[in-house]
PDB file of N, CA and C in Angstrom:
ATOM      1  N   UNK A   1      37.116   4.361  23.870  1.00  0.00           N
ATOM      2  CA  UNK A   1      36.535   4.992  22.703  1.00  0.00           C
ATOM      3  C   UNK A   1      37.469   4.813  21.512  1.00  0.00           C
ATOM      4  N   UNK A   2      36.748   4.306  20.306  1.00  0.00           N
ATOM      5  CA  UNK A   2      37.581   4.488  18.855  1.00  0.00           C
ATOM      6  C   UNK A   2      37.243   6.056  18.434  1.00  0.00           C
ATOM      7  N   UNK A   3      38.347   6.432  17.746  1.00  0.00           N
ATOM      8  CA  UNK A   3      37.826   7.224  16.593  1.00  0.00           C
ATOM      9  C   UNK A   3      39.073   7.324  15.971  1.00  0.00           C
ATOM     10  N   UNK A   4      39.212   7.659  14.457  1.00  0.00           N
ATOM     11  CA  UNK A   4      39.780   8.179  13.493  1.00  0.00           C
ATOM     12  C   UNK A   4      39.587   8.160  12.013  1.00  0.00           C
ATOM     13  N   UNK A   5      39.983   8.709  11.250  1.00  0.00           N
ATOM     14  CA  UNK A   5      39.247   8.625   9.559  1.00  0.00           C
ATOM     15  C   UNK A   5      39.784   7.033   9.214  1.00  0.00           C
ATOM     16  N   UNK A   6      40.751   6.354   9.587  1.00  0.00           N
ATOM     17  CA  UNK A   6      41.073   5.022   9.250  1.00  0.00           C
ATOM     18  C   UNK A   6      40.128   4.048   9.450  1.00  0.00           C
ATOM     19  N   UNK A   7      38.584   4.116  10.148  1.00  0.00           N
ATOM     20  CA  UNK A   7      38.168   3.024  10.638  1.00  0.00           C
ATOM     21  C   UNK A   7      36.669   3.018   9.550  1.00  0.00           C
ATOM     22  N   UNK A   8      36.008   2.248   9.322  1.00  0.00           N
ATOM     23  CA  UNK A   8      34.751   1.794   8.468  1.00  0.00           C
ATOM     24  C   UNK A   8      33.829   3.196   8.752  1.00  0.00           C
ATOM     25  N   UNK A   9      33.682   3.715   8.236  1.00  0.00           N
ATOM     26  CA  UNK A   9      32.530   4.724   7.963  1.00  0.00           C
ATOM     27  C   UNK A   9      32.638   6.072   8.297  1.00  0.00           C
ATOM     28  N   UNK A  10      33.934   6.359   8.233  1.00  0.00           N
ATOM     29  CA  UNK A  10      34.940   8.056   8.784  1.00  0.00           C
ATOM     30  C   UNK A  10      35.029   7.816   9.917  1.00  0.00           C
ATOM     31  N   UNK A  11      35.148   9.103  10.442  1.00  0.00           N
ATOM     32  CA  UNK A  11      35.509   9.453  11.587  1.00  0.00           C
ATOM     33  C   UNK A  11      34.062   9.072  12.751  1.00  0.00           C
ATOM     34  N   UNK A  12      34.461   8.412  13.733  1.00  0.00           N
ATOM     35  CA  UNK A  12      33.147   7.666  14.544  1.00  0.00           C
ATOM     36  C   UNK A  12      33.832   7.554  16.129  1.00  0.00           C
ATOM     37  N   UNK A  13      32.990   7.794  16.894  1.00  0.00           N
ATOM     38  CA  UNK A  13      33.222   7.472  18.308  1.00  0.00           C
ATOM     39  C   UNK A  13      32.801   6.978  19.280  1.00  0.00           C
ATOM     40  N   UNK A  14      33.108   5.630  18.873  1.00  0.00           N
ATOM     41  CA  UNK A  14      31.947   4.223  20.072  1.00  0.00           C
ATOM     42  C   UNK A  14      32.700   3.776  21.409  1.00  0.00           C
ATOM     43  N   UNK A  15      31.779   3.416  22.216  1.00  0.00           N
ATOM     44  CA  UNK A  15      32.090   3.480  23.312  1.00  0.00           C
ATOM     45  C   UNK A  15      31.950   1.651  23.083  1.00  0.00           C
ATOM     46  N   UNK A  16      33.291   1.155  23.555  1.00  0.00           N
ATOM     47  CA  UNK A  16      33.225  -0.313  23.363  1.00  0.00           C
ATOM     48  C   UNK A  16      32.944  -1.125  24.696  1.00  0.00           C
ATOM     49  N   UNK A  17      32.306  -2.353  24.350  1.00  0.00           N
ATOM     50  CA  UNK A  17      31.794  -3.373  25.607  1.00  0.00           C
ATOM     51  C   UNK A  17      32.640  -4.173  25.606  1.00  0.00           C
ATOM     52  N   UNK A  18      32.095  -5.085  26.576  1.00  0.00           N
ATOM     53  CA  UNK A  18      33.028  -6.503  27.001  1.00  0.00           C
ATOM     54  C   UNK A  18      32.358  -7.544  26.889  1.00  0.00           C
ATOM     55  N   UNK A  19      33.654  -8.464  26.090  1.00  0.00           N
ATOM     56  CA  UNK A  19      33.001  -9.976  25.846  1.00  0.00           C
ATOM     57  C   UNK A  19      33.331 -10.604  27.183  1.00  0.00           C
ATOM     58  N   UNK A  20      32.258 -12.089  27.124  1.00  0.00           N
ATOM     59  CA  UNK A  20      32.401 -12.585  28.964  1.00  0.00           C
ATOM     60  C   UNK A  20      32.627 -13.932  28.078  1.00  0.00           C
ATOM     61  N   UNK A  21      33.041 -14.842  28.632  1.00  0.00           N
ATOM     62  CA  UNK A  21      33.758 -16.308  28.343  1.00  0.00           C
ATOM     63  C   UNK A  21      33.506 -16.600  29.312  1.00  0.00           C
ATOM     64  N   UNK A  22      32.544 -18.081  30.014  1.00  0.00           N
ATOM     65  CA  UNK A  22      32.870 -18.401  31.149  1.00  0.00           C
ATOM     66  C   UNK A  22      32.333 -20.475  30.356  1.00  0.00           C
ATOM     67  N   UNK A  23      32.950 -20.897  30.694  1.00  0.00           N
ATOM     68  CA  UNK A  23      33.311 -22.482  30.685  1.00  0.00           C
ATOM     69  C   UNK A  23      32.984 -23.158  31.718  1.00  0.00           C
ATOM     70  N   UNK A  24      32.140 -23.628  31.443  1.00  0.00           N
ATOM     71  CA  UNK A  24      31.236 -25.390  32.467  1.00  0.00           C
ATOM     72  C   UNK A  24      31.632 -26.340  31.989  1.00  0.00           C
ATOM     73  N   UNK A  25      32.870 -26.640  33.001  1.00  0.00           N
ATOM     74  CA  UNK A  25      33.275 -27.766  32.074  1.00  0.00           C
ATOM     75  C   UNK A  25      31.993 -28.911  32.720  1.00  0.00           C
ATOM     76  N   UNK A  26      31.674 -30.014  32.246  1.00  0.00           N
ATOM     77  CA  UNK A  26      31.237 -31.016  32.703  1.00  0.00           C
ATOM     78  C   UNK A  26      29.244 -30.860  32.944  1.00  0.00           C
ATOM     79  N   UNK A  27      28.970 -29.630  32.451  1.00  0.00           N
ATOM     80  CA  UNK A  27      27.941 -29.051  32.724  1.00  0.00           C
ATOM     81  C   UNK A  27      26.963 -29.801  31.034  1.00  0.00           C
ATOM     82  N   UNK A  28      25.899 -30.843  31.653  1.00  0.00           N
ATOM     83  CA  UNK A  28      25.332 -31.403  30.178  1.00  0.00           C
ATOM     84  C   UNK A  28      24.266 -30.185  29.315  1.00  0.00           C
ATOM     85  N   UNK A  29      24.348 -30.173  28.268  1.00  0.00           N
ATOM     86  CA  UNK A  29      23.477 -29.243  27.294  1.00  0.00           C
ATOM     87  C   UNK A  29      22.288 -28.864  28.355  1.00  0.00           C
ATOM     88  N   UNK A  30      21.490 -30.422  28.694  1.00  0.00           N
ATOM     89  CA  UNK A  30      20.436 -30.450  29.179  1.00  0.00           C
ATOM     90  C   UNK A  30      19.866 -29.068  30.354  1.00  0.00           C
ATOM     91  N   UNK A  31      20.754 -29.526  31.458  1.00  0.00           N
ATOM     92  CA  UNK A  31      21.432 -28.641  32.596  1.00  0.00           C
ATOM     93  C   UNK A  31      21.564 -27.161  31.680  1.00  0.00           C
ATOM     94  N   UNK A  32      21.818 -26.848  30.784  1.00  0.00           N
ATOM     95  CA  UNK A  32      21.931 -25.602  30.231  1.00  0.00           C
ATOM     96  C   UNK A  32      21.027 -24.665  30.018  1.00  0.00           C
ATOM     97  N   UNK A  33      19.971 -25.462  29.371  1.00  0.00           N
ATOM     98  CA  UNK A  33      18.829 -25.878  28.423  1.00  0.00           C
ATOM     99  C   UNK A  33      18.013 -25.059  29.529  1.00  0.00           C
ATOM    100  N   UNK A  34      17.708 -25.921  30.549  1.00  0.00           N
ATOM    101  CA  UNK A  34      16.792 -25.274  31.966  1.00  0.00           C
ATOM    102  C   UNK A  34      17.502 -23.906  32.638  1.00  0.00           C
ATOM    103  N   UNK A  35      18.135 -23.835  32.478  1.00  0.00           N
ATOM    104  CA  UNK A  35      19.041 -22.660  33.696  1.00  0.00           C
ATOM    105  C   UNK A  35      18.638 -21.357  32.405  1.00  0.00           C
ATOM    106  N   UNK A  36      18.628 -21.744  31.185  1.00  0.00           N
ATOM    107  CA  UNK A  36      18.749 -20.605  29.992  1.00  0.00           C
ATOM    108  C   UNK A  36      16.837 -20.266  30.319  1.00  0.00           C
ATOM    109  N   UNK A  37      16.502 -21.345  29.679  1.00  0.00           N
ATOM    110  CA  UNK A  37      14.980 -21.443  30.188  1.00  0.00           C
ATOM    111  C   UNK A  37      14.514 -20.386  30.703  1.00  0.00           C
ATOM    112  N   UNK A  38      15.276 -20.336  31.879  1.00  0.00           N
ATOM    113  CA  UNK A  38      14.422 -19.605  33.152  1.00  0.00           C
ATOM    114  C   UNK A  38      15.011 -18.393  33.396  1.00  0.00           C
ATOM    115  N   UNK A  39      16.019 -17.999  32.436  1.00  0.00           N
ATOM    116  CA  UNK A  39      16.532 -16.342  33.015  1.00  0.00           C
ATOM    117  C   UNK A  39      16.791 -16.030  31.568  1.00  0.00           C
ATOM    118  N   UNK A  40      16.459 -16.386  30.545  1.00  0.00           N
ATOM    119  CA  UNK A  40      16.336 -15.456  29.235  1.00  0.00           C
ATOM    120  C   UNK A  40      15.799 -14.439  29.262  1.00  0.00           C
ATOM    121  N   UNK A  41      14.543 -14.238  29.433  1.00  0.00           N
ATOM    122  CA  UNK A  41      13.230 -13.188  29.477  1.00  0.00           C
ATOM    123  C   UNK A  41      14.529 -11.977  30.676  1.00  0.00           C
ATOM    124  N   UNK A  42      14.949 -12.394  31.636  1.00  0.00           N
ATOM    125  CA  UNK A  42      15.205 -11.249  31.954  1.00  0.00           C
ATOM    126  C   UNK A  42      16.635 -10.924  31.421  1.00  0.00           C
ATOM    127  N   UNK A  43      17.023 -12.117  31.102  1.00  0.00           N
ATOM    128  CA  UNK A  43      18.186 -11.237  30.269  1.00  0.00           C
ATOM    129  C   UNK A  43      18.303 -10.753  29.412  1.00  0.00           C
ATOM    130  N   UNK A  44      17.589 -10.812  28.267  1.00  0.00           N
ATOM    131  CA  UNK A  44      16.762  -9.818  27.498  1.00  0.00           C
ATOM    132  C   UNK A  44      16.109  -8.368  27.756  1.00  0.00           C
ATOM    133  N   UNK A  45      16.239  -8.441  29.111  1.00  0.00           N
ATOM    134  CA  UNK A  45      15.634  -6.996  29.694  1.00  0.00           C
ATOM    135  C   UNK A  45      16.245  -6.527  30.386  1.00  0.00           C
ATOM    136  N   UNK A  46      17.828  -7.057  30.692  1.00  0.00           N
ATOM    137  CA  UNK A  46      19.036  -6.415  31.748  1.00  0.00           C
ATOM    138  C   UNK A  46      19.739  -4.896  30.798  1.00  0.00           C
ATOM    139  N   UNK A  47      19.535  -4.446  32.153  1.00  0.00           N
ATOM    140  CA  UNK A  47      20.521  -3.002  31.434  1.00  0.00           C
ATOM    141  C   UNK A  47      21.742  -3.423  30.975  1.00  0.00           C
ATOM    142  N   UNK A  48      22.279  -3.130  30.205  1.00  0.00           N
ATOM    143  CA  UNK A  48      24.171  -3.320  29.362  1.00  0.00           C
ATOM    144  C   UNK A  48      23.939  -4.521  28.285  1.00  0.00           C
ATOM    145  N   UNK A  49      22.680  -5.739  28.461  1.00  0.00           N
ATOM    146  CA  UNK A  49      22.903  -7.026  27.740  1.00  0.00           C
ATOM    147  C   UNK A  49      23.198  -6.353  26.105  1.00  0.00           C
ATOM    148  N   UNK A  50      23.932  -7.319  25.337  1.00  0.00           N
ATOM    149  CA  UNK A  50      23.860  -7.258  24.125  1.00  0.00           C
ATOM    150  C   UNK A  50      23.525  -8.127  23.543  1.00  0.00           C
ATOM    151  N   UNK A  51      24.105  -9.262  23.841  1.00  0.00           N
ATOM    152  CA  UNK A  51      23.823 -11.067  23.264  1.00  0.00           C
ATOM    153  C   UNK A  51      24.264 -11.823  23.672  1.00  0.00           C
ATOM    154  N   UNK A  52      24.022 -12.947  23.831  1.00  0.00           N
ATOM    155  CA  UNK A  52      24.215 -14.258  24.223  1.00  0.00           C
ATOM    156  C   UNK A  52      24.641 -15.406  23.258  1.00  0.00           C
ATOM    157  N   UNK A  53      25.527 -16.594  23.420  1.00  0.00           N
ATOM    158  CA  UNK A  53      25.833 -17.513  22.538  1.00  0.00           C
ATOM    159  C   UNK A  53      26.317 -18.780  23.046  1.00  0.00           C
ATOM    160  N   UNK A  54      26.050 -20.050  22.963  1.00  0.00           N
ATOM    161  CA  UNK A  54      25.897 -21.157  23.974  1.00  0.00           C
ATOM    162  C   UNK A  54      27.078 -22.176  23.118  1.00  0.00           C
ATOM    163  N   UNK A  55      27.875 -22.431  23.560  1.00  0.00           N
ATOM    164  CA  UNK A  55      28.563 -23.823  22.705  1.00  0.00           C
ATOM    165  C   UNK A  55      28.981 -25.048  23.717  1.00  0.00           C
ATOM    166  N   UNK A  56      28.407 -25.990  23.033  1.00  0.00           N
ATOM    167  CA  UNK A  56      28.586 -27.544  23.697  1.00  0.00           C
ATOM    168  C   UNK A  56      29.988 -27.171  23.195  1.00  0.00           C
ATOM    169  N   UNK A  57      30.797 -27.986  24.437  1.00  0.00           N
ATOM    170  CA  UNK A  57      32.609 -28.382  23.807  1.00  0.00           C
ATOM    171  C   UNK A  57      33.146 -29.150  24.870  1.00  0.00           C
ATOM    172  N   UNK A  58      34.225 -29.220  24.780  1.00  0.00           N
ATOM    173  CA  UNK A  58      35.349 -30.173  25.740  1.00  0.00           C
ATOM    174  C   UNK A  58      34.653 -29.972  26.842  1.00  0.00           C
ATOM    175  N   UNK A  59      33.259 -31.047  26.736  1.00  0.00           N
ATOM    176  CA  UNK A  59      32.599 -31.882  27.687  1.00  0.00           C
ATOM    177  C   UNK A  59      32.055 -30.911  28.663  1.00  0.00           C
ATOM    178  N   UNK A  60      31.567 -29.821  28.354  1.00  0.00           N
ATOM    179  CA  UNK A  60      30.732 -28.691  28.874  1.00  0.00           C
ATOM    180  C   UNK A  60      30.013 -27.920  27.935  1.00  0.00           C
ATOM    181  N   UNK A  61      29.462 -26.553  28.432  1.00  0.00           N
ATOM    182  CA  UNK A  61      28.770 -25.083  27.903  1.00  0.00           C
ATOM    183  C   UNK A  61      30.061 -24.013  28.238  1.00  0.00           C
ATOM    184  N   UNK A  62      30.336 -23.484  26.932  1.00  0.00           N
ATOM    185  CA  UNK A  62      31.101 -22.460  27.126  1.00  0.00           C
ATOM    186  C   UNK A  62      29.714 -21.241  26.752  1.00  0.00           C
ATOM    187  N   UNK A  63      29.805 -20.123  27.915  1.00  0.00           N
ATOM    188  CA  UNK A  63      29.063 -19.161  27.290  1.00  0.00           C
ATOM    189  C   UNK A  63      29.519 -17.904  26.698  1.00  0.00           C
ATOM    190  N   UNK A  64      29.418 -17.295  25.584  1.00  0.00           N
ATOM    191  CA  UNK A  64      30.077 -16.079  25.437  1.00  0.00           C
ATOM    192  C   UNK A  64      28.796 -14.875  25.223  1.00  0.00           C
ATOM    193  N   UNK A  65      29.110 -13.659  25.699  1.00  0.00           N
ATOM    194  CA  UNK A  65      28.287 -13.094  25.932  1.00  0.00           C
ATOM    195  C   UNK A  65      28.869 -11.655  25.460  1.00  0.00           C
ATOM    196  N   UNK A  66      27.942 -10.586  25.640  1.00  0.00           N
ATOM    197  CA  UNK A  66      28.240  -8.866  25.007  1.00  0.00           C
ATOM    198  C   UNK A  66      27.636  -8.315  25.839  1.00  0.00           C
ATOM    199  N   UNK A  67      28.315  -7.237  27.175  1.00  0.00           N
ATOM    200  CA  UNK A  67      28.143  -6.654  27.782  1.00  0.00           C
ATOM    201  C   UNK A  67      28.454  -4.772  27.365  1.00  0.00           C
ATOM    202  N   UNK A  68      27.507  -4.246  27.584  1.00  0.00           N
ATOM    203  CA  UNK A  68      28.259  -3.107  27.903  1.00  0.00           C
ATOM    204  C   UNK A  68      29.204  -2.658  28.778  1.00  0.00           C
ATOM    205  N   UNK A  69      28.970  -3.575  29.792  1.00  0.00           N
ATOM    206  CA  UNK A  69      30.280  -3.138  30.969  1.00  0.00           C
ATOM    207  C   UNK A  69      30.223  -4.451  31.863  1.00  0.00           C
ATOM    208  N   UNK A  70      31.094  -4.762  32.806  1.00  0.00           N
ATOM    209  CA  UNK A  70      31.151  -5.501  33.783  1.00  0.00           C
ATOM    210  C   UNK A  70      30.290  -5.720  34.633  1.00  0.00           C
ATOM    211  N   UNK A  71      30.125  -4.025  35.269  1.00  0.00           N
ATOM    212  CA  UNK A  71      29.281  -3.993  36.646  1.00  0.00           C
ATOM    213  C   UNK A  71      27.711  -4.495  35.933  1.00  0.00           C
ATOM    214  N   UNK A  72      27.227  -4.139  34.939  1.00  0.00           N
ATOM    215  CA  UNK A  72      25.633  -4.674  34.546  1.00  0.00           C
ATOM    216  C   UNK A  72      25.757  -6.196  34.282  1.00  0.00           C
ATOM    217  N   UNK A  73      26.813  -6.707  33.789  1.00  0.00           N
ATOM    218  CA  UNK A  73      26.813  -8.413  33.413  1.00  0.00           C
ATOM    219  C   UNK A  73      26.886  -8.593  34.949  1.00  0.00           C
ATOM    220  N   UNK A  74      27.694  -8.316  36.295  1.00  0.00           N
ATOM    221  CA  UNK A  74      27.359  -8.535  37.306  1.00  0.00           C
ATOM    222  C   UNK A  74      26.385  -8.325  38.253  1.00  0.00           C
ATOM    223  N   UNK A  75      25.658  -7.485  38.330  1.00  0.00           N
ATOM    224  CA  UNK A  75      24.107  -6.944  38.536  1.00  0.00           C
ATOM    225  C   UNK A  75      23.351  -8.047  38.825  1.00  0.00           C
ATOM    226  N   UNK A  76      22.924  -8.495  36.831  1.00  0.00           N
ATOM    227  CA  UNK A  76      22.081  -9.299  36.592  1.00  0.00           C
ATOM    228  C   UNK A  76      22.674 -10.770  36.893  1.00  0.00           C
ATOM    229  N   UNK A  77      24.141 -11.132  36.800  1.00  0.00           N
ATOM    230  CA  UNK A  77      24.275 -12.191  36.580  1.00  0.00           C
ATOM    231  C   UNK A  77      24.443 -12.998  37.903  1.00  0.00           C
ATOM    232  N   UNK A  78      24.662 -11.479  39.019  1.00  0.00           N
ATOM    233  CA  UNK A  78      25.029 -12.367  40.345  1.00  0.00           C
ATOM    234  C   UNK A  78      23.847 -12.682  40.973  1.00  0.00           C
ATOM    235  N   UNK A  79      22.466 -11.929  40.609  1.00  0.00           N
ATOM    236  CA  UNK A  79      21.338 -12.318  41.405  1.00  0.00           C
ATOM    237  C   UNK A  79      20.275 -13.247  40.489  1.00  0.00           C
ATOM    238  N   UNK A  80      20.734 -13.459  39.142  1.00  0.00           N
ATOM    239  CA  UNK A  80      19.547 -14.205  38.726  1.00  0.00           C
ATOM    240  C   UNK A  80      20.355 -15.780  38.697  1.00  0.00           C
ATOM    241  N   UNK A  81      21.751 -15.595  38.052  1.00  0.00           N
ATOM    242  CA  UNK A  81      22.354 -17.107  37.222  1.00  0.00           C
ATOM    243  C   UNK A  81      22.995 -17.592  38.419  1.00  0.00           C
ATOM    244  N   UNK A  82      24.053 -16.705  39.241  1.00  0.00           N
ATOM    245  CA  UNK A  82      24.798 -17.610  40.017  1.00  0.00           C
ATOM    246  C   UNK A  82      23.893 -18.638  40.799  1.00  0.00           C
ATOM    247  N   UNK A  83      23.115 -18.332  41.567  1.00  0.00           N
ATOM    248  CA  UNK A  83      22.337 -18.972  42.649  1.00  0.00           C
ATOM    249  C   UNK A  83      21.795 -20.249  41.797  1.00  0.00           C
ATOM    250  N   UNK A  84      21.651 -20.552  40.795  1.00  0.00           N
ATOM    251  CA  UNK A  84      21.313 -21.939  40.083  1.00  0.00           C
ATOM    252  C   UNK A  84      22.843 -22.427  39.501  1.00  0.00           C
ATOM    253  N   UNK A  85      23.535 -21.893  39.748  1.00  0.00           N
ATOM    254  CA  UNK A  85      24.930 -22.648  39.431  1.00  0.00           C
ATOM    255  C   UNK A  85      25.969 -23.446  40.556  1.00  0.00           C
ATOM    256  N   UNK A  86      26.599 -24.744  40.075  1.00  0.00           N
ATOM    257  CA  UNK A  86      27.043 -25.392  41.074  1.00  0.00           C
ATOM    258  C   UNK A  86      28.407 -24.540  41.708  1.00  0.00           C
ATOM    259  N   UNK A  87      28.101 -24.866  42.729  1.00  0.00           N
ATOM    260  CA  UNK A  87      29.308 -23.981  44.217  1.00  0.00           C
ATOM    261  C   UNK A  87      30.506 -23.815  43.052  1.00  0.00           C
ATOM    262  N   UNK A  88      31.228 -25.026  42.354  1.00  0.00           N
ATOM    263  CA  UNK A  88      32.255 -25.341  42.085  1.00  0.00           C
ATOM    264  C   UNK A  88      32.577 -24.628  40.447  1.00  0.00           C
ATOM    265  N   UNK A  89      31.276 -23.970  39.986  1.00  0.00           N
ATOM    266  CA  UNK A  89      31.426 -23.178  38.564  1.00  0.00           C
ATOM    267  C   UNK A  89      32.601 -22.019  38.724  1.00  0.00           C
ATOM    268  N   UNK A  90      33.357 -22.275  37.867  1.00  0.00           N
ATOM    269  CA  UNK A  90      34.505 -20.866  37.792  1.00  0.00           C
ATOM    270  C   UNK A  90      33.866 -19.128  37.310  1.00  0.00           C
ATOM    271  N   UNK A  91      34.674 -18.730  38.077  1.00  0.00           N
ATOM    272  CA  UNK A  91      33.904 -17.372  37.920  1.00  0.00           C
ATOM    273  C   UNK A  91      34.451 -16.776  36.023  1.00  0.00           C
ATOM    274  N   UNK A  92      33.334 -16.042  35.912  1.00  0.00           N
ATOM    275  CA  UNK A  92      33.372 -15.541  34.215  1.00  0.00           C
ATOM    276  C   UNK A  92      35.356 -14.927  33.861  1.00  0.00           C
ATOM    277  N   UNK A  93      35.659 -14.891  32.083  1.00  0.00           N
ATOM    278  CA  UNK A  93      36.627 -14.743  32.032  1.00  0.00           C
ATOM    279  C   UNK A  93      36.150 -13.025  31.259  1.00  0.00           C
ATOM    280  N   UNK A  94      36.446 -11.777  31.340  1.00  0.00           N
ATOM    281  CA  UNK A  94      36.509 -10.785  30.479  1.00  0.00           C
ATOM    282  C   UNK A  94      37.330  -9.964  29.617  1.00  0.00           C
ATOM    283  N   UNK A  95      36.783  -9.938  28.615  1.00  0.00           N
ATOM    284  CA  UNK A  95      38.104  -8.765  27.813  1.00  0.00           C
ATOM    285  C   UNK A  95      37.453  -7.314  27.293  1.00  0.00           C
ATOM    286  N   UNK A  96      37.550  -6.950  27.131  1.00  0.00           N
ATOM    287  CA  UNK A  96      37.693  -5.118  26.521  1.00  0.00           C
ATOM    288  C   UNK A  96      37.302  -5.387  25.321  1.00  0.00           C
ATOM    289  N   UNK A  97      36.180  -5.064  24.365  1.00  0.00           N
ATOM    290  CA  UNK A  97      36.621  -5.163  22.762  1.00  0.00           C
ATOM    291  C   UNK A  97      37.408  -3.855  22.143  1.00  0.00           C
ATOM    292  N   UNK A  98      38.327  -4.443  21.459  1.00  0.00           N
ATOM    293  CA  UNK A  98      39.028  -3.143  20.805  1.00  0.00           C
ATOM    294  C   UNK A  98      38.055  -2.800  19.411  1.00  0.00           C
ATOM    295  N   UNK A  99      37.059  -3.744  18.965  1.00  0.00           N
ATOM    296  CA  UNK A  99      36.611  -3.158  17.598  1.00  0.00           C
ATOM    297  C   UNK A  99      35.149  -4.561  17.267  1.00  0.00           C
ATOM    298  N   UNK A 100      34.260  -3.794  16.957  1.00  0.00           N
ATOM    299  CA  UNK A 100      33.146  -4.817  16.726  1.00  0.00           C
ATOM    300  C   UNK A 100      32.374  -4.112  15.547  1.00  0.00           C
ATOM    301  N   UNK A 101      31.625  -4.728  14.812  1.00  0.00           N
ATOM    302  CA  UNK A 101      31.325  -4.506  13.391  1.00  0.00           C
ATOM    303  C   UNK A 101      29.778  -5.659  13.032  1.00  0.00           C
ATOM    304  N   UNK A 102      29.016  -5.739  13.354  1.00  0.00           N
ATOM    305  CA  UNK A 102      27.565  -6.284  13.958  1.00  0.00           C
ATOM    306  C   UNK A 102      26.830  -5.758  12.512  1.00  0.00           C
ATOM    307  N   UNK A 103      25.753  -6.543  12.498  1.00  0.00           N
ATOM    308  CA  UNK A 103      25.178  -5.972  11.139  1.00  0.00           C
ATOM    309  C   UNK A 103      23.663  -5.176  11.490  1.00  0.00           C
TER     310      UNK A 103
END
């Protein structure tokens, strides 16, 4: 939890989520493209989701994502995404946000 009179709009007390980072390396757009395809609709409807964001890079999909918590990005993510992902995909990276500001 933040709070104090120092932060954008007085005194406030949010309960902060977690960003997820997880990197395919070698994984083509295409391959992305279909796997997103087919589990948007429910990730759009998972308890904790916040947003989603896709970047082609050093020859993969990095995904970054906004969870309210861990255990709901794992919920949804171990029974809908893993099972279409190759054996050899690294498991997600997480951090804590200390401060987010969204319009």
């Amino acid at each position: 939890m933040m709070s104090g009179p120092g932060l954008p709009g007085g005194e406030r007390k949010v309960a902060m989520a977690v960003l997820k980072q997880h990197h395919a390396a070698g994984m083509p757009a295409e391959v992305y493209d279909a796997v997103a395809a087919g589990v948007v609709a429910s990730q759009s409807q998972a308890d904790g989701f916040v947003a989603h964001y896709a970047i082609v890079e050093d020859g993969g999909i990095t995904v970054i994502e906004i969870w309210d918590s861990i255990d709901q990005h794992d919920a949804w993510f171990n029974e809908v995404v893993k099972p279409q992902l190759p054996p050899d995909t690294p498991d997600p990276k997480f951090a804590e946000l200390h401060y987010s500001n969204v319009k």
